[in-house]
Each structure stands twice: as structure tokens, then as C-alpha cells.
C-alpha atoms as a PDB file:
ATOM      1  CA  UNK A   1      21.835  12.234   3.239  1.00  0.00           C
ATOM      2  CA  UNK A   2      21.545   8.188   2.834  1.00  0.00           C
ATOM      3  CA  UNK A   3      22.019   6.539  -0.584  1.00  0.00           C
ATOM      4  CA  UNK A   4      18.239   7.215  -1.484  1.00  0.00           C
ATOM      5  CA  UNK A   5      18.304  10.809  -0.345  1.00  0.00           C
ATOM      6  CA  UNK A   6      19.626  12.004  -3.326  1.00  0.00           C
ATOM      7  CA  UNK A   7      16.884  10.052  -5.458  1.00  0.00           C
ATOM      8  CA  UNK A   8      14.317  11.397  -3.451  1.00  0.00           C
ATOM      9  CA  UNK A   9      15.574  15.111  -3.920  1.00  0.00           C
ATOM     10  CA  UNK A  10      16.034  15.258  -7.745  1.00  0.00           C
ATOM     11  CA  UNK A  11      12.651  12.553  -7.898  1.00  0.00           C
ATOM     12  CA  UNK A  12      10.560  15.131  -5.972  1.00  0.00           C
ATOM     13  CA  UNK A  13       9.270  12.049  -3.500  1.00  0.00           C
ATOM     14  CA  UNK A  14       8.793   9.719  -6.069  1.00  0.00           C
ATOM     15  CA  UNK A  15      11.613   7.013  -4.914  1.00  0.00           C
ATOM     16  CA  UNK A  16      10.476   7.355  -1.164  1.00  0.00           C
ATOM     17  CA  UNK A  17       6.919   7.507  -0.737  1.00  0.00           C
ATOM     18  CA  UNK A  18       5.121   7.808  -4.049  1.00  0.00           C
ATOM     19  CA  UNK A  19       1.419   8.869  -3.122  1.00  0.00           C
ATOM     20  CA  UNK A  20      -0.993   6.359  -5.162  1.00  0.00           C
ATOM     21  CA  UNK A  21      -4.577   7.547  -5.541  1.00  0.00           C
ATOM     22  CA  UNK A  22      -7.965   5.472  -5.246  1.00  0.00           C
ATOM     23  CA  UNK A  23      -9.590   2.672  -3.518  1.00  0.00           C
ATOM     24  CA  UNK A  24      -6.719   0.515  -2.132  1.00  0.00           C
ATOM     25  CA  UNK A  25      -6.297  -2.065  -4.974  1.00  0.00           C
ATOM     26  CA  UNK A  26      -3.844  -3.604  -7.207  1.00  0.00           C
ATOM     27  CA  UNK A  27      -3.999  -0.875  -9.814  1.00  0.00           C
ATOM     28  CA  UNK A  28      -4.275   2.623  -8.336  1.00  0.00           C
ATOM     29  CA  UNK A  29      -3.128   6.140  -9.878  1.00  0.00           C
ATOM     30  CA  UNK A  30      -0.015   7.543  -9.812  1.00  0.00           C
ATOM     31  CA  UNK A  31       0.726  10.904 -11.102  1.00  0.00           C
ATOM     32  CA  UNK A  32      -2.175  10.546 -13.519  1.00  0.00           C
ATOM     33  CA  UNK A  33      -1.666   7.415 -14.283  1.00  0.00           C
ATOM     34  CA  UNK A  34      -3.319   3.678 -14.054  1.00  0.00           C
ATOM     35  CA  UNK A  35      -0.405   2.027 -12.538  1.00  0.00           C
ATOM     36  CA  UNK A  36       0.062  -2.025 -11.136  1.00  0.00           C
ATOM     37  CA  UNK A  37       0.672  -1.968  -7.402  1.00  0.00           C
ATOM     38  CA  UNK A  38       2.792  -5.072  -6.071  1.00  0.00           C
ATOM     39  CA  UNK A  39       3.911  -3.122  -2.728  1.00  0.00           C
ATOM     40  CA  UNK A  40       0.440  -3.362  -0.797  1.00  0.00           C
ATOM     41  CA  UNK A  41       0.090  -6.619  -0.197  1.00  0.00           C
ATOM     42  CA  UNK A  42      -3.142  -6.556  -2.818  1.00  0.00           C
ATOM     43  CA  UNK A  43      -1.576  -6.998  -5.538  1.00  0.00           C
ATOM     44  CA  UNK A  44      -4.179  -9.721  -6.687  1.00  0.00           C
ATOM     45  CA  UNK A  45      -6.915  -7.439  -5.787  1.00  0.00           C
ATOM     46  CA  UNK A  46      -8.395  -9.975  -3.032  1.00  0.00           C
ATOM     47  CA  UNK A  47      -8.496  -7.726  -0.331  1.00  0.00           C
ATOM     48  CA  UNK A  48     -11.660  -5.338  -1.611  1.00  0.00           C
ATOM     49  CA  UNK A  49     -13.511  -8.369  -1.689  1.00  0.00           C
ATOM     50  CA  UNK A  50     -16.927  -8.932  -0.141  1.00  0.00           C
ATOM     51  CA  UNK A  51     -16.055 -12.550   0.869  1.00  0.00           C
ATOM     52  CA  UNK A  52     -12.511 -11.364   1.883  1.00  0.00           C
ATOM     53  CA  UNK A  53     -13.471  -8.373   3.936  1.00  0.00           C
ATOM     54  CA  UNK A  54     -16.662 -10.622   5.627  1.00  0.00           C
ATOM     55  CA  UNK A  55     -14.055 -12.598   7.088  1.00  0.00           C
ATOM     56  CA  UNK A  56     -11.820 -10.166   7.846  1.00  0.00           C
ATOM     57  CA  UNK A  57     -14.158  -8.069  10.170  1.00  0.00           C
ATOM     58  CA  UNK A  58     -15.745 -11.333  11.291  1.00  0.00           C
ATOM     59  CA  UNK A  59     -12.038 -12.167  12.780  1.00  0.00           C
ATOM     60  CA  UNK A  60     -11.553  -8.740  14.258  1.00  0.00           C
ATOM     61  CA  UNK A  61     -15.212  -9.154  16.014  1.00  0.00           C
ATOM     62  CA  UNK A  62     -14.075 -12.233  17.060  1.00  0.00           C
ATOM     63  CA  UNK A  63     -10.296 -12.033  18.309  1.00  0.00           C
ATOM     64  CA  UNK A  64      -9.709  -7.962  18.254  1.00  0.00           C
ATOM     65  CA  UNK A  65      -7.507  -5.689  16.482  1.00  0.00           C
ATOM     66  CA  UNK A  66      -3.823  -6.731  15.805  1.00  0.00           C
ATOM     67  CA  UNK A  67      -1.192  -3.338  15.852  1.00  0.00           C
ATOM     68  CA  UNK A  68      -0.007  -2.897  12.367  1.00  0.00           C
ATOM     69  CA  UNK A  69       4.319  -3.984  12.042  1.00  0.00           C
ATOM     70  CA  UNK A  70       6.875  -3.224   9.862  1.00  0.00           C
ATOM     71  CA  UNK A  71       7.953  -0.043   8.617  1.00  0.00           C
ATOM     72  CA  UNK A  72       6.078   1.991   5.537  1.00  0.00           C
ATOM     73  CA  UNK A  73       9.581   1.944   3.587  1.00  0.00           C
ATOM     74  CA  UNK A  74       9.991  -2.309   3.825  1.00  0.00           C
ATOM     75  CA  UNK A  75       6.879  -2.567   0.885  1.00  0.00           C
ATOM     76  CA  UNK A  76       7.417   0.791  -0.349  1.00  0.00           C
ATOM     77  CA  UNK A  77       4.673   2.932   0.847  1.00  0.00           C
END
């Protein structure tokens, strides 16, 4: 077991993965509660949208479909 291992034992998952509930934003729910997300990459809330999400499926029309990088545990998903 790694240095986190034992975190994630006695934390039940929470120092690992924590599973956030919602719409994909910069606050979501976490174990019942309205929590600030910084690990998503949203954490100014831009990427819900309209404008933001126009352009972004406008560019994938356009130029395709890049293949997602990095691992889940680098932002902390």
C-alpha cells in the first residue's frame, strides 16, 4: 500500500477519488454538501457556458475530437 493507501482506507475513498454530484461546475456536492471545486479545470464556472460551449462544439465540428491526457489522480478526480 503507497503513502495514500492508508488515507484512502480509514477515509472510505474520500482522499482518492471523492465522487462530486451535479452538473459539472465549480461548486458541486460532496457528501451532502455545496462544496468549491478547483480540481476540474472549471473552477470559474466558464465551461457550462452557452458562449463557451458554442465554441467548443463549433471547434470539434470543425477540427475533430482530441483523446483526453493525463491521469484522473494529477487534478484529483
Amino acid at each position: 500500500m503507497g503513502p495514500l493507501g492508508q488515507y484512502a482506507t480509514k477515509g472510505h475513498g474520500y482522499f482518492l477519488f471523492p465522487k462530486l454530484e451535479g452538473e459539472i461546475s465549480n461548486r458541486m456536492t460532496f457528501r451532502g454538501k455545496d462544496m468549491l471545486v478547483w480540481s476540474l479545470n472549471n473552477y470559474i464556472g466558464l465551461a457550462n457556458h452557452p458562449e463557451v460551449r458554442k465554441a467548443d462544439a463549433d471547434a470539434a465540428a470543425k477540427y475533430g475530437m482530441a483523446y483526453p491526457t493525463g491521469a484522473r489522480t494529477m487534478p484529483g478526480q
